[in-house]
Protein backbone atom coordinates (compact mmCIF):
# COMPACT_ATOMS: atom_id res chain seq x y z
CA UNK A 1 0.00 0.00 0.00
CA UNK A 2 1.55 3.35 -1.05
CA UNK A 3 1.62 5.75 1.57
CA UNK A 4 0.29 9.19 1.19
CA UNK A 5 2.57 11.85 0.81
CA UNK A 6 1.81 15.55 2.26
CA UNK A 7 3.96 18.36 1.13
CA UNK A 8 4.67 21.25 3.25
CA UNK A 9 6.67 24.43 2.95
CA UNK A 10 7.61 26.14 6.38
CA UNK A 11 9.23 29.40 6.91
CA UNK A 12 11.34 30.40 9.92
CA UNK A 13 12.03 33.93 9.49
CA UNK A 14 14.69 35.77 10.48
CA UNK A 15 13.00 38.31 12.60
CA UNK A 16 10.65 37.83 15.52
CA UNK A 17 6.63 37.22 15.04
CA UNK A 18 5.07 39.85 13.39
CA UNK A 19 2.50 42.24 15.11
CA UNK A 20 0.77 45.56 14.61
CA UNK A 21 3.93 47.24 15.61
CA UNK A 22 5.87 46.33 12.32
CA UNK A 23 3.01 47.75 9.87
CA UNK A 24 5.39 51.20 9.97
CA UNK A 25 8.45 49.02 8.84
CA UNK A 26 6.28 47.26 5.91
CA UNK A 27 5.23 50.75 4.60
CA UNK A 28 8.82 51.87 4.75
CA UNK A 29 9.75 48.58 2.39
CA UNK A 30 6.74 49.19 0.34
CA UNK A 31 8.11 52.91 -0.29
CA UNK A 32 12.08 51.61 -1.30
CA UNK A 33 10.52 49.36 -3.68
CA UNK A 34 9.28 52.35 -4.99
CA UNK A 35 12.22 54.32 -5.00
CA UNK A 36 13.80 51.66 -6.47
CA UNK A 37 11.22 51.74 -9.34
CA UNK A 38 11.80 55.44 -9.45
CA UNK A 39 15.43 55.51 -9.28
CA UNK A 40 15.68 53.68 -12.65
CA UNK A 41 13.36 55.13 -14.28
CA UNK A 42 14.56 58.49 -13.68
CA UNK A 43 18.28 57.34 -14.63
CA UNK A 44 17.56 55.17 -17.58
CA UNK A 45 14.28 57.82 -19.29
CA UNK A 46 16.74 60.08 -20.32
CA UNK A 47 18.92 58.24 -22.13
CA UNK A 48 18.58 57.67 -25.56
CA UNK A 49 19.66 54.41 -25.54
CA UNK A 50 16.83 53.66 -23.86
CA UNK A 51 13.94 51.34 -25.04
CA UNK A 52 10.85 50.28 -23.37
CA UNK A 53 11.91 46.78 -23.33
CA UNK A 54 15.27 47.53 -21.61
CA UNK A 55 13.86 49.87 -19.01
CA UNK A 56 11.49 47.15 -18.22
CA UNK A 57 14.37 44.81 -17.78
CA UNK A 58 16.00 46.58 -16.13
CA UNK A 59 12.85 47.26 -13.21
CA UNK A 60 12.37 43.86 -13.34
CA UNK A 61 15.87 42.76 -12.39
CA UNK A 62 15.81 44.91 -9.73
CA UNK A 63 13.02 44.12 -8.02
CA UNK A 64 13.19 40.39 -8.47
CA UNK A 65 16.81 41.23 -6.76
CA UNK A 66 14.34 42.42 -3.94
CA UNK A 67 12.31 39.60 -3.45
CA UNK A 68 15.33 37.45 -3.43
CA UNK A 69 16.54 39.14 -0.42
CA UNK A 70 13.22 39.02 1.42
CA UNK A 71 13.28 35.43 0.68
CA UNK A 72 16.19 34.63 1.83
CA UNK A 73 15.62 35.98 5.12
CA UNK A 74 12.38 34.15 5.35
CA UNK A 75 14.29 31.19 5.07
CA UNK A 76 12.12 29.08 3.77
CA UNK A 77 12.01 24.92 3.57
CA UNK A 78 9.99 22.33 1.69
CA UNK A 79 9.44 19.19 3.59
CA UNK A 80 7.38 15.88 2.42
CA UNK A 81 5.90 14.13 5.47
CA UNK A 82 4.66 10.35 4.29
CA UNK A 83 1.55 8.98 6.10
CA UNK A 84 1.03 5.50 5.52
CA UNK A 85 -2.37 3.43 4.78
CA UNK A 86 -2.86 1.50 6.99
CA UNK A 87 -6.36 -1.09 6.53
CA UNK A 88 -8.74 -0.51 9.08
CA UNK A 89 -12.45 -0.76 10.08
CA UNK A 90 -15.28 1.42 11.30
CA UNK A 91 -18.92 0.15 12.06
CA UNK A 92 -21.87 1.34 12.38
CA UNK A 93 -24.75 0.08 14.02
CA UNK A 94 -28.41 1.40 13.61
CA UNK A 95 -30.96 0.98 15.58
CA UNK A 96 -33.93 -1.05 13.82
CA UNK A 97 -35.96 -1.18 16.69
CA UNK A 98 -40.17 -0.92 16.99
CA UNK A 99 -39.73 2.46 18.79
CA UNK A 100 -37.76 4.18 15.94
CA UNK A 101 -40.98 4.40 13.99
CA UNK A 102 -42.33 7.36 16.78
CA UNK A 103 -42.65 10.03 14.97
CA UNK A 104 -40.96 13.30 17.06
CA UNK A 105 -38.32 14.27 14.53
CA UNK A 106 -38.34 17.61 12.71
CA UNK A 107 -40.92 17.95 10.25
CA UNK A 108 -43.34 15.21 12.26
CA UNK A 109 -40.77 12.77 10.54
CA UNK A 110 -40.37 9.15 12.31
CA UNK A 111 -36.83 8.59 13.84
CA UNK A 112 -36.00 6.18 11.39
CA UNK A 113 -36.40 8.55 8.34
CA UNK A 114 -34.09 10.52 10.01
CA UNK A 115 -31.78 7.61 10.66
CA UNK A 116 -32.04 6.91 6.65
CA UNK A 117 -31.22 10.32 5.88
CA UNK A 118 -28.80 10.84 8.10
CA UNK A 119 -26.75 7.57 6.78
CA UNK A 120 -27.54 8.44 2.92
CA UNK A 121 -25.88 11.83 3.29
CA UNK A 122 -23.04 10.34 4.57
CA UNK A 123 -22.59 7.44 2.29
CA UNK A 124 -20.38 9.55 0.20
CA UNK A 125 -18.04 10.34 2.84
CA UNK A 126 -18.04 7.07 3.59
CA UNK A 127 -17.27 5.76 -0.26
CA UNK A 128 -14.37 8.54 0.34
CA UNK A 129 -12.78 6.83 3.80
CA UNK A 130 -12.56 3.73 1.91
CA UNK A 131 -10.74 4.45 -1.13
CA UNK A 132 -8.68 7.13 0.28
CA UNK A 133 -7.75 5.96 3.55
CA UNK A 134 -8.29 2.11 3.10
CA UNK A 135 -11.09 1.95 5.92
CA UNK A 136 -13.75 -1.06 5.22
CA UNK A 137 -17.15 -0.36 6.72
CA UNK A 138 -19.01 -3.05 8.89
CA UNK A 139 -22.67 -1.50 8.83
CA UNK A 140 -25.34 -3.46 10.85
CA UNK A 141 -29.06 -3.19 11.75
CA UNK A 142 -29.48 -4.37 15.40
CA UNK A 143 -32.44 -4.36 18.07
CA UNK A 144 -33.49 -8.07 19.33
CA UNK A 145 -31.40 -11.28 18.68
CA UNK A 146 -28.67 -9.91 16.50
CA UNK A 147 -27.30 -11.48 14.10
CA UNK A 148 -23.89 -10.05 12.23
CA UNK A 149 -24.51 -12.49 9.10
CA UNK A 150 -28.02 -11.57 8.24
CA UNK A 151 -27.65 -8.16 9.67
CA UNK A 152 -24.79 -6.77 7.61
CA UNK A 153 -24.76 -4.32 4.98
CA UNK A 154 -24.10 -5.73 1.62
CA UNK A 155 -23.04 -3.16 -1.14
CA UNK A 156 -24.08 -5.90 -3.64
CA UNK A 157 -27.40 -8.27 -3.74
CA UNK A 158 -27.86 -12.02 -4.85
CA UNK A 159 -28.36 -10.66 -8.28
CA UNK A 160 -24.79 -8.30 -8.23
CA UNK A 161 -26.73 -5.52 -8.17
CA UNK A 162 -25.38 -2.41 -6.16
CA UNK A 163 -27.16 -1.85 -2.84
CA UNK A 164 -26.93 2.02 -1.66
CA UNK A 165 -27.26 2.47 1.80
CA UNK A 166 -30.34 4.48 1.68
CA UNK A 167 -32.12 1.68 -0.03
CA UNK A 168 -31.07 -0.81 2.33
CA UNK A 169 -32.38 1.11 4.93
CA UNK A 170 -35.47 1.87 3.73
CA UNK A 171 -36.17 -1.71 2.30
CA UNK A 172 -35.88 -2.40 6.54
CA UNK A 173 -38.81 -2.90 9.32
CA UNK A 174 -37.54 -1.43 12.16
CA UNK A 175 -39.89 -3.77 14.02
CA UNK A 176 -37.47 -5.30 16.97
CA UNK A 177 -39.21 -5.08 20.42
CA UNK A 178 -36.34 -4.92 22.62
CA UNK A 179 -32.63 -2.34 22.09
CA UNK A 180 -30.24 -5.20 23.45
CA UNK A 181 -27.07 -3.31 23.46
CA UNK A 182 -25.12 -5.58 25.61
CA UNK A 183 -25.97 -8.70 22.90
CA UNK A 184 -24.84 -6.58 20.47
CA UNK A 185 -21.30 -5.58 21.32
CA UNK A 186 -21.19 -9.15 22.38
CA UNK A 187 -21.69 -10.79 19.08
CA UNK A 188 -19.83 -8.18 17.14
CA UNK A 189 -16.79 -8.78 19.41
CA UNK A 190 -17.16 -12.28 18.57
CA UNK A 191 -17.17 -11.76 14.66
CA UNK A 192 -13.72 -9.24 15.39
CA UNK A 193 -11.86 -11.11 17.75
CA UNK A 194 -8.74 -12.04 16.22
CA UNK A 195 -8.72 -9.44 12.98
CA UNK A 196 -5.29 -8.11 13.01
CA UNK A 197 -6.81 -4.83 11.23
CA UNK A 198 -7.18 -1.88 13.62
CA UNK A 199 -11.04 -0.34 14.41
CA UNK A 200 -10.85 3.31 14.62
CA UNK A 201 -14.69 2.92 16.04
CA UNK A 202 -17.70 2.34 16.64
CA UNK A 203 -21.04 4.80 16.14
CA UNK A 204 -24.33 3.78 16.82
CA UNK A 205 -26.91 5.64 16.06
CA UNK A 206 -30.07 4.67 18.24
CA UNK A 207 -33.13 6.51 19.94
CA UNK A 208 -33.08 5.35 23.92
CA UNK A 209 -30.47 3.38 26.34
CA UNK A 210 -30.10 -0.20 26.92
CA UNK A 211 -33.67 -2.03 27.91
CA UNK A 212 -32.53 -5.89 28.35
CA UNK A 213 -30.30 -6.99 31.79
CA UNK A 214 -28.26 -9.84 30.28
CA UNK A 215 -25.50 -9.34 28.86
CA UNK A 216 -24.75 -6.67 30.98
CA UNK A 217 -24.20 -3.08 28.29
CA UNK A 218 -21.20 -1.79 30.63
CA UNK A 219 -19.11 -5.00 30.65
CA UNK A 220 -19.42 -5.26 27.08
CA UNK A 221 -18.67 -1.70 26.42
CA UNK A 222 -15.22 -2.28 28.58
CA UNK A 223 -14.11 -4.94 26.45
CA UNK A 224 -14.14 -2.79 22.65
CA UNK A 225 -12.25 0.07 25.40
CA UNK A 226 -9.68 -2.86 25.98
CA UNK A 227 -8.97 -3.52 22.22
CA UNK A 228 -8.46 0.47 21.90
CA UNK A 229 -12.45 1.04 20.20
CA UNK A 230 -13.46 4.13 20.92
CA UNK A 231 -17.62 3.98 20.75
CA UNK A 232 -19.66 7.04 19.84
CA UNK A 233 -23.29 7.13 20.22
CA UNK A 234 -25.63 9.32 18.52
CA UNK A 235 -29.02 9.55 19.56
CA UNK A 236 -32.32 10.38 17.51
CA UNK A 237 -35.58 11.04 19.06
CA UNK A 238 -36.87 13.74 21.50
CA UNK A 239 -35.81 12.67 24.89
CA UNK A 240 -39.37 14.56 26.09
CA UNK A 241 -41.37 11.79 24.28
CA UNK A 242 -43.55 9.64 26.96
């Protein structure tokens, strides 16, 4: 895998930071440019040797002589920094639970529309983090008895056919009576224990907390912390709604 290469070009000037105080000394540069500018013409118009084209040589020699200078005490450098691609993972679990179909959004929209959009303006960005920065996407449905096989986003059907997200959301019941959290992180830890590729995380997007005991949320939380998983959760839903 080629790593990406960033160029950068850094100055480290030969005076201190610049503040409002130097504006005076800036002005006074400004105006020996254009003495400079003057200078020649007033020594070179005369002369009837003198063509346009020279005298404009001759101003632009000068000043280029200028720049050069400043330049120079700029002291500028060019440095290319390498950042290697490294394969990695990020899932995303939604929430495909019954209560996702209350309808408290903006708009008097259900939670789950919301979800859908929410996921098909993202796809892009998505589509981006894999083929720029080699990141596969693991992207579940989960609520009651989950199941990473039959749960999974596929980008393809039984026919080949590509899947987008939005459609595979949409062609979805959220119907599951229970939000089993703790089964969840269970099962998926299952299906990732052993990968040698890196997870840079875990969102879930869902509309209430944890409402089944066993397996116990917390504990199963702890173990993605101990594999270095950071988990973000995203919620949907008024929290007002009785």
């Amino acid at each position: 895998m080629q790593p990406e290469r960033i160029l950068n070009v850094t100055t480290n000037p030969a005076w201190r930071p610049l503040t409002n105080a130097d504006l005076p000394g800036y002005v006074v540069l400004a105006a020996c440019a254009a003495v400079l500018v003057g200078l020649t013409l007033w020594t070179y118009l005369g002369s009837a040797q003198t063509t346009p084209r020279r005298l404009f040589t001759l101003i632009f020699l000068r000043l280029l002589a200028l720049f050069v200078t400043l330049l120079t005490a700029l002291r500028p450098a060019i440095s290319v920094t390498e950042q290697p691609r490294l394969k990695s993972s990020l899932i995303v679990m939604l929430d495909a639970s019954e209560s996702m179909t209350v309808t408290d959004e903006y708009d008097k929209l259900s939670r789950y529309e919301v979800l859908r959009r929410v996921m098909e303006k993202s796809e892009p960005l998505l589509k981006r983090l894999e083929a720029e920065q080699d990141v596969a996407l693991q992207l579940y449905f989960f609520s009651t008895d989950f199941n990473p096989r039959t749960d999974q986003y596929q980008p393809q059907n039984e026919e080949k056919k590509s899947v987008s997200i939005g459609d595979w959301i949409k062609a979805r019941k959220p119907d599951g009576k229970r939000t089993d959290f703790g089964q969840m992180l269970a099962e998926l830890m299952k299906v990732n224990s052993g990968k040698m590729d890196p997870i840079r995380g875990m969102i879930i997007i869902s509309d209430g907390g944890n409402n089944v005991t066993s397996p116990d949320a917390f504990k199963q939380a702890s173990r993605w912390q101990g594999i270095g998983c950071p988990i973000y959760p995203f919620i949907v839903g008024r929290t007002d709604t009785k």
